[in-house]
N, C-alpha and C. Protein backbone atom coordinates (compact mmCIF):
# COMPACT_ATOMS: atom_id res chain seq x y z
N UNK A 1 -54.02 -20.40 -30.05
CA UNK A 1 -55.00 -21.24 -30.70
C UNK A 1 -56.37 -21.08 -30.05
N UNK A 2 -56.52 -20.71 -28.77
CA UNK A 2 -57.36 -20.53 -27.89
C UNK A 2 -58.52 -19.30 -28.57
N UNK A 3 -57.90 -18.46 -29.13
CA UNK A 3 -58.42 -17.45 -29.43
C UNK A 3 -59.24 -17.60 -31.00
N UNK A 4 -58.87 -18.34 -31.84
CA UNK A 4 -59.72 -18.39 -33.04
C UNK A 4 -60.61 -19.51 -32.57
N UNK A 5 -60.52 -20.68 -31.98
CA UNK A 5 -61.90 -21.70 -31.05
C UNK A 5 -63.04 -20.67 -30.51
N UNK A 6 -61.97 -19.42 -29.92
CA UNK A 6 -63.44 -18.27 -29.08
C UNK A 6 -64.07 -17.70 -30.43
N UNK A 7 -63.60 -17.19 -31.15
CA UNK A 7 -64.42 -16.55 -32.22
C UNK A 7 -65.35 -17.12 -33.30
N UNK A 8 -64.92 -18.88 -33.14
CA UNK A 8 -65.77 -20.02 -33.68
C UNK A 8 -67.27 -19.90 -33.73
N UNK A 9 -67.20 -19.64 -32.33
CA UNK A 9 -67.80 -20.18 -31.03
C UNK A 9 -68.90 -19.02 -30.98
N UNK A 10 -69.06 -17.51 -31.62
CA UNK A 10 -69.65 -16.65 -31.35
C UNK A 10 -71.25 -16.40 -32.11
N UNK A 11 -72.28 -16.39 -32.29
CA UNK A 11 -73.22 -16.10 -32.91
C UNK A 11 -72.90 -15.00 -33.54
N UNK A 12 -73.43 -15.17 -35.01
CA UNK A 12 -73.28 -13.93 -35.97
C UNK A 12 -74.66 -13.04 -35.39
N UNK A 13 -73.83 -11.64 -35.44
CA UNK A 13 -75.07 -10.80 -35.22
C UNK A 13 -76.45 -10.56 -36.49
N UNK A 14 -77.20 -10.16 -36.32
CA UNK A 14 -78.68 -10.16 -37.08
C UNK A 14 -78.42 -8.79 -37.10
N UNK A 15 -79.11 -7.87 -38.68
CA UNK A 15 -79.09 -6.67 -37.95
C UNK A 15 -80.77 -6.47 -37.45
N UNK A 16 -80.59 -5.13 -36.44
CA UNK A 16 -81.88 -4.47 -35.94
C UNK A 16 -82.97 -4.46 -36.03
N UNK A 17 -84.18 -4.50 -35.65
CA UNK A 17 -85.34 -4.13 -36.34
C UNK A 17 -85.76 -2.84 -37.21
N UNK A 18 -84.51 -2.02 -36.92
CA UNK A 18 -84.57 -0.70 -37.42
C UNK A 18 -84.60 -0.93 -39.00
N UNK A 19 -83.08 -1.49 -39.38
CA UNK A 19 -82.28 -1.89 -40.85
C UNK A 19 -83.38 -2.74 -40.80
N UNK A 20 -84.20 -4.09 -40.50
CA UNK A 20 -85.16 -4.87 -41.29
C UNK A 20 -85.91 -4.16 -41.51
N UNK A 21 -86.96 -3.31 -40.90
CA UNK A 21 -88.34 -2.35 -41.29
C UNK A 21 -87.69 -1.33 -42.67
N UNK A 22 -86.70 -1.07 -42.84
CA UNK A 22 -86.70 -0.01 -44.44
C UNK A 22 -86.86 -0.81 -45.17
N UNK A 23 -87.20 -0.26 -46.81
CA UNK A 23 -87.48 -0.73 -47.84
C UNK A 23 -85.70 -0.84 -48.41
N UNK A 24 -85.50 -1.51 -49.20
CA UNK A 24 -84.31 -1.33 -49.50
C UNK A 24 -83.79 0.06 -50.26
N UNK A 25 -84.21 1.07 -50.75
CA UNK A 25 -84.03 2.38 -51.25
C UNK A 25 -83.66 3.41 -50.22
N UNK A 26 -84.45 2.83 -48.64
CA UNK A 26 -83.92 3.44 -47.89
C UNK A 26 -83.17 3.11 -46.99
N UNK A 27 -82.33 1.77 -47.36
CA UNK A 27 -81.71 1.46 -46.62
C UNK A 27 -80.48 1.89 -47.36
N UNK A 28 -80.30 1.87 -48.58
CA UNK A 28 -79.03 2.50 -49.29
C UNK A 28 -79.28 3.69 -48.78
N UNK A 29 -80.07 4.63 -49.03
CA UNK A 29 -80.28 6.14 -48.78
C UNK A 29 -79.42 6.81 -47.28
N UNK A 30 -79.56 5.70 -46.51
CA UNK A 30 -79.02 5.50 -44.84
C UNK A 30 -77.56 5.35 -45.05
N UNK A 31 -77.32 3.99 -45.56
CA UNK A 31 -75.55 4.10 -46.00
C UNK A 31 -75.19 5.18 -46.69
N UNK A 32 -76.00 5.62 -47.95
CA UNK A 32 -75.27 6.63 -48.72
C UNK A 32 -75.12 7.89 -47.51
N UNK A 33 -76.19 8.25 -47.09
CA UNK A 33 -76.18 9.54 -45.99
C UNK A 33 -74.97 9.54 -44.79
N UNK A 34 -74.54 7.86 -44.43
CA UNK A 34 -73.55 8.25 -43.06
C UNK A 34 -72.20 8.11 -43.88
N UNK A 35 -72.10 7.64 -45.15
CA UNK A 35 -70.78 7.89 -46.06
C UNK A 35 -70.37 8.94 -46.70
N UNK A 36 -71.87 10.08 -47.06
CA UNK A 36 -71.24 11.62 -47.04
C UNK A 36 -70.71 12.01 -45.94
N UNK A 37 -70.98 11.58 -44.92
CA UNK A 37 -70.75 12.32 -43.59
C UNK A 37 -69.03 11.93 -43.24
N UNK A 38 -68.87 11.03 -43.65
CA UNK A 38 -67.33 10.20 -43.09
C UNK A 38 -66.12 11.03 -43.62
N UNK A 39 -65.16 10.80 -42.75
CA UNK A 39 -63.98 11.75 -42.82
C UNK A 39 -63.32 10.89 -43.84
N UNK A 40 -63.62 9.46 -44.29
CA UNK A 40 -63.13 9.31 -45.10
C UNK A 40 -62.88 8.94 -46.87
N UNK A 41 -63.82 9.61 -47.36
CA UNK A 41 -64.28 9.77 -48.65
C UNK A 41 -64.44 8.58 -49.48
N UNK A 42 -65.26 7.73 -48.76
CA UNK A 42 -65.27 6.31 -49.44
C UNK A 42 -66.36 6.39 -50.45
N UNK A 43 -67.17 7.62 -50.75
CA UNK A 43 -68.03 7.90 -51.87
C UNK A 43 -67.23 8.16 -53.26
N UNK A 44 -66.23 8.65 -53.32
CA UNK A 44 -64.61 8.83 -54.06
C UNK A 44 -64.69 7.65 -54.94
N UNK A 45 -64.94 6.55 -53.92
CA UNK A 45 -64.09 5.09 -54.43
C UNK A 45 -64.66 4.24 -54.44
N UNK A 46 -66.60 3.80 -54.16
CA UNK A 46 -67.49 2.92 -53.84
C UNK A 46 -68.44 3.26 -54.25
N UNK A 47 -69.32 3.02 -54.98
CA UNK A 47 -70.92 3.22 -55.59
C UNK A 47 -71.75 1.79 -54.43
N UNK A 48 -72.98 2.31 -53.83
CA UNK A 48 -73.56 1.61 -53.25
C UNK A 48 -74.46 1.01 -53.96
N UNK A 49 -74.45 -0.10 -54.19
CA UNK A 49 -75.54 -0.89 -55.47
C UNK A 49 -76.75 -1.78 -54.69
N UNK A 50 -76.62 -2.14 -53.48
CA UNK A 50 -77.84 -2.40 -52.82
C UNK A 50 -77.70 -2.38 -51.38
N UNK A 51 -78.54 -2.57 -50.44
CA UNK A 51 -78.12 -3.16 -48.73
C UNK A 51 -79.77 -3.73 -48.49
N UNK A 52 -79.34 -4.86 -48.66
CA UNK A 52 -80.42 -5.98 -48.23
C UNK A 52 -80.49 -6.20 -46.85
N UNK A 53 -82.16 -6.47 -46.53
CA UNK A 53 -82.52 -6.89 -44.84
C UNK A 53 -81.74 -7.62 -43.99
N UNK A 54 -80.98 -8.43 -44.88
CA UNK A 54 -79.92 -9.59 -44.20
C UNK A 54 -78.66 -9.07 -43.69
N UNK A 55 -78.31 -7.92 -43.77
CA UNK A 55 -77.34 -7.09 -43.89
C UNK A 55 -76.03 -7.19 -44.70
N UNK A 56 -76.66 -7.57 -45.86
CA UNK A 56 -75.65 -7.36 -46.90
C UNK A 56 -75.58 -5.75 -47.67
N UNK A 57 -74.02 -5.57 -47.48
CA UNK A 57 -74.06 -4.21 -48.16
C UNK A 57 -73.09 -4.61 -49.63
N UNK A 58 -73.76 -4.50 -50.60
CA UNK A 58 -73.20 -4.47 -51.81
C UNK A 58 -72.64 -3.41 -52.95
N UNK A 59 -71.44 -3.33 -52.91
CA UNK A 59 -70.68 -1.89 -53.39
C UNK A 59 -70.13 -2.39 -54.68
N UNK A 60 -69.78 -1.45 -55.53
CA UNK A 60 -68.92 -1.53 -56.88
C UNK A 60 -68.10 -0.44 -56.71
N UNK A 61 -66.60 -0.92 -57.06
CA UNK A 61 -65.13 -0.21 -57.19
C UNK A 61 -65.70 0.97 -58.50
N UNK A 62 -65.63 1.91 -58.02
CA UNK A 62 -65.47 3.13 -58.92
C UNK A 62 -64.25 3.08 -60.14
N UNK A 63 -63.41 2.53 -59.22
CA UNK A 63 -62.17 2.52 -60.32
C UNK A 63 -61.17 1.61 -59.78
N UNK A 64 -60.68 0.79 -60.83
CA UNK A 64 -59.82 -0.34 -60.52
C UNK A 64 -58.59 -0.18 -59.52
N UNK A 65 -58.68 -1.07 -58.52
CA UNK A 65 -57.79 -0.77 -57.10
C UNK A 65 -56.62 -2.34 -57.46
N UNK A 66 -55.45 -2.02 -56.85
CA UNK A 66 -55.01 -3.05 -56.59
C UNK A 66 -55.22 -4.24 -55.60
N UNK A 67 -55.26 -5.55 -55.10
CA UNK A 67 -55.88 -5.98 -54.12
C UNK A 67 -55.58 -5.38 -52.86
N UNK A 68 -53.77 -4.81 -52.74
CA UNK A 68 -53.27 -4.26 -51.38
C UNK A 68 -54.44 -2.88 -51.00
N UNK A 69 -54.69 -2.39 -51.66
CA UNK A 69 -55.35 -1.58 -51.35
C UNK A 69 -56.89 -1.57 -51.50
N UNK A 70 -56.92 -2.53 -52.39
CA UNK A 70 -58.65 -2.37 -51.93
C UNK A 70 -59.69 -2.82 -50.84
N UNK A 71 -58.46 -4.06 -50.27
CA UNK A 71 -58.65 -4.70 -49.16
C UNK A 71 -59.24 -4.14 -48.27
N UNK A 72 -58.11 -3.54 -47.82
CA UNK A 72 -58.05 -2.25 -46.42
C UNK A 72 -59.07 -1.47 -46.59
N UNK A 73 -59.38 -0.90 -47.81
CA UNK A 73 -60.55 -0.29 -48.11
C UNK A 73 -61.52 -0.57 -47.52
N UNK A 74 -62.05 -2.06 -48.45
CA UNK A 74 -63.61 -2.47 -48.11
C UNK A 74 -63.66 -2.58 -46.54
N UNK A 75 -62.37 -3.22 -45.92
CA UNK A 75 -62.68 -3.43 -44.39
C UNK A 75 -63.04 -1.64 -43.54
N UNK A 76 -62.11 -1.23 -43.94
CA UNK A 76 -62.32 0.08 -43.52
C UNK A 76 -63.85 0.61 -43.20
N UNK A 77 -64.49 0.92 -44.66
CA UNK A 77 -65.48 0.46 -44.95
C UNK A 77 -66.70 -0.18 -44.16
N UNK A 78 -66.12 -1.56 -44.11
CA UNK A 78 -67.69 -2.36 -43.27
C UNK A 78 -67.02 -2.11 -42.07
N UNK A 79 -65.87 -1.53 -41.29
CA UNK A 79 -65.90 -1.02 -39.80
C UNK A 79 -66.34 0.10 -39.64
N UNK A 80 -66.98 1.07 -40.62
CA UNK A 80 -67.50 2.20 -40.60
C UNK A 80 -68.45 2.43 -40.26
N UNK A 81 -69.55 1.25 -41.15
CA UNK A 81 -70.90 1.30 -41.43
C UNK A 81 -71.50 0.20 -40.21
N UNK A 82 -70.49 -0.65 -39.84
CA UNK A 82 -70.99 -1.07 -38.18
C UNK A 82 -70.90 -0.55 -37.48
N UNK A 83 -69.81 0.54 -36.98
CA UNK A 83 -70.27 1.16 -35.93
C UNK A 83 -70.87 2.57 -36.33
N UNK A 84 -71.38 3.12 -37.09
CA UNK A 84 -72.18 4.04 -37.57
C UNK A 84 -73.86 3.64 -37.50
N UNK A 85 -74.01 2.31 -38.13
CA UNK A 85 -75.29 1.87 -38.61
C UNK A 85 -75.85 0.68 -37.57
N UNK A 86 -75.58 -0.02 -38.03
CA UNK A 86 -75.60 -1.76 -37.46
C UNK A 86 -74.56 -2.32 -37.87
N UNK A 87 -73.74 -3.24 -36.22
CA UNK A 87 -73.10 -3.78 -36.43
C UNK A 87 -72.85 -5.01 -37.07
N UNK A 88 -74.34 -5.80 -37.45
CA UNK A 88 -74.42 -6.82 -38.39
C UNK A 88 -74.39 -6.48 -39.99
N UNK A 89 -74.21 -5.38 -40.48
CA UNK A 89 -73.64 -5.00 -41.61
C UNK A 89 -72.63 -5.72 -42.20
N UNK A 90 -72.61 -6.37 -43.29
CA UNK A 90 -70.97 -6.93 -43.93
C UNK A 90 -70.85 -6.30 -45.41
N UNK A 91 -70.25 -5.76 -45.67
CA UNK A 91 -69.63 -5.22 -47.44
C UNK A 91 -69.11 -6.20 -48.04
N UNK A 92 -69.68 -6.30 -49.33
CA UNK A 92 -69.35 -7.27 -50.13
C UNK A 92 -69.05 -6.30 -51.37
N UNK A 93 -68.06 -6.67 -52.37
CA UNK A 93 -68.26 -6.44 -53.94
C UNK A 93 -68.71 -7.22 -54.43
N UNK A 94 -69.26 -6.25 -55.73
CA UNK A 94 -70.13 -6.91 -56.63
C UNK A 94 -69.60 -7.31 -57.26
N UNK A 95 -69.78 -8.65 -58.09
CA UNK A 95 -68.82 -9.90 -58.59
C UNK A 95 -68.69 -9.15 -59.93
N UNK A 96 -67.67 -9.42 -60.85
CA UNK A 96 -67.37 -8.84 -61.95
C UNK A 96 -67.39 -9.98 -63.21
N UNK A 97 -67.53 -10.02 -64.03
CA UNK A 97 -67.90 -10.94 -65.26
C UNK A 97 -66.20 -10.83 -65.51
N UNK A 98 -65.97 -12.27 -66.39
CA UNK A 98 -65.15 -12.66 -66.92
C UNK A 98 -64.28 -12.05 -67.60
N UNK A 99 -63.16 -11.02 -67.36
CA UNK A 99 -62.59 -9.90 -68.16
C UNK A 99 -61.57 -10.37 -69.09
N UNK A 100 -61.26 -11.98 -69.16
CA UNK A 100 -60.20 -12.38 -69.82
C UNK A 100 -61.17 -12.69 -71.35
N UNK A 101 -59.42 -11.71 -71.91
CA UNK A 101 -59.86 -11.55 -73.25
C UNK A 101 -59.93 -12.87 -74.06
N UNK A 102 -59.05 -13.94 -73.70
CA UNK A 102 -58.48 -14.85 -74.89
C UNK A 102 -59.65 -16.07 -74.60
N UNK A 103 -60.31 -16.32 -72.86
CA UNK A 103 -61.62 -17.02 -73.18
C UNK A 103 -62.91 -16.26 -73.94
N UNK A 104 -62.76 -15.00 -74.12
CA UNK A 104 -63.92 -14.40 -74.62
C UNK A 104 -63.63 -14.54 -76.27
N UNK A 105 -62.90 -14.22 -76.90
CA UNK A 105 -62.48 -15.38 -77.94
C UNK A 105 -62.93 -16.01 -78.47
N UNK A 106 -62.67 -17.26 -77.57
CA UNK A 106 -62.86 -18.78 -78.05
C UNK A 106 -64.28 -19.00 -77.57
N UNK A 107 -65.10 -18.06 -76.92
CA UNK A 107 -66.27 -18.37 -76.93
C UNK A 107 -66.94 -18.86 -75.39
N UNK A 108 -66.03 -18.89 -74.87
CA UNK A 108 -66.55 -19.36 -73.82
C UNK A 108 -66.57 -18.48 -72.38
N UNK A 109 -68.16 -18.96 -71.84
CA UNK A 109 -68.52 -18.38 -71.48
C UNK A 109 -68.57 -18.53 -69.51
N UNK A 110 -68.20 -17.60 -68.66
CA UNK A 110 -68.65 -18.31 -67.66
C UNK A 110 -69.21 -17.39 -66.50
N UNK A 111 -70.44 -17.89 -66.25
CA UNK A 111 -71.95 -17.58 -65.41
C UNK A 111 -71.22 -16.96 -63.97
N UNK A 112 -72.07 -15.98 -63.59
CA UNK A 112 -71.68 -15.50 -62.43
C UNK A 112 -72.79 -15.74 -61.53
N UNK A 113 -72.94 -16.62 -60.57
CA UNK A 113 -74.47 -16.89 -59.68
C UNK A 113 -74.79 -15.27 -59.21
């Protein structure tokens, strides 16, 4: 129990002054460049759709994964691009609109923030 109280307890890292000074075009340009480089072909399976100053990295699934596996993925992923880039990096997916057919239907609609 001792051990999730320590990780409570830790300040989230900020990233760099490096990652704040790019424009965001070149801050994707940076992820896209150390993800050609990776032994593990996460360009295959991830489109990079933005990486904001805050260190949000925002990706879209190339092609529909199951959760067991897409999981492992994305983590894979944001352990890549922290210790490659900055370790205040986090990967997020990009939220997906409402795919159920039978509310689309009946009309109803629901907002993605």
């Amino acid at each position: 129990m001792y051990h999730i109280k320590h990780y409570a307890d830790v300040e989230t890292p900020i990233p760099g002054a490096a990652w704040a000074a790019l424009d965001e075009r070149q801050r994707v340009d940076q992820v896209l460049g150390k993800l050609e480089a990776s032994p593990a072909q996460f360009l295959s399976q991830i489109q990079v759709i933005t990486a904001k100053a805050d260190g949000q990295v925002i990706v879209l699934m190339r092609q529909s994964l199951p959760a067991n596996q897409r999981g492992p993925l994305l983590l894979d992923l944001e352990e890549y691009i922290k210790v490659n880039i900055d370790e205040a990096l986090a990967v997020w997916l990009e939220p997906m609109g409402d795919r159920n057919s039978l509310r689309n239907l009946r009309g109803i609609e629901v907002k993605v923030l």
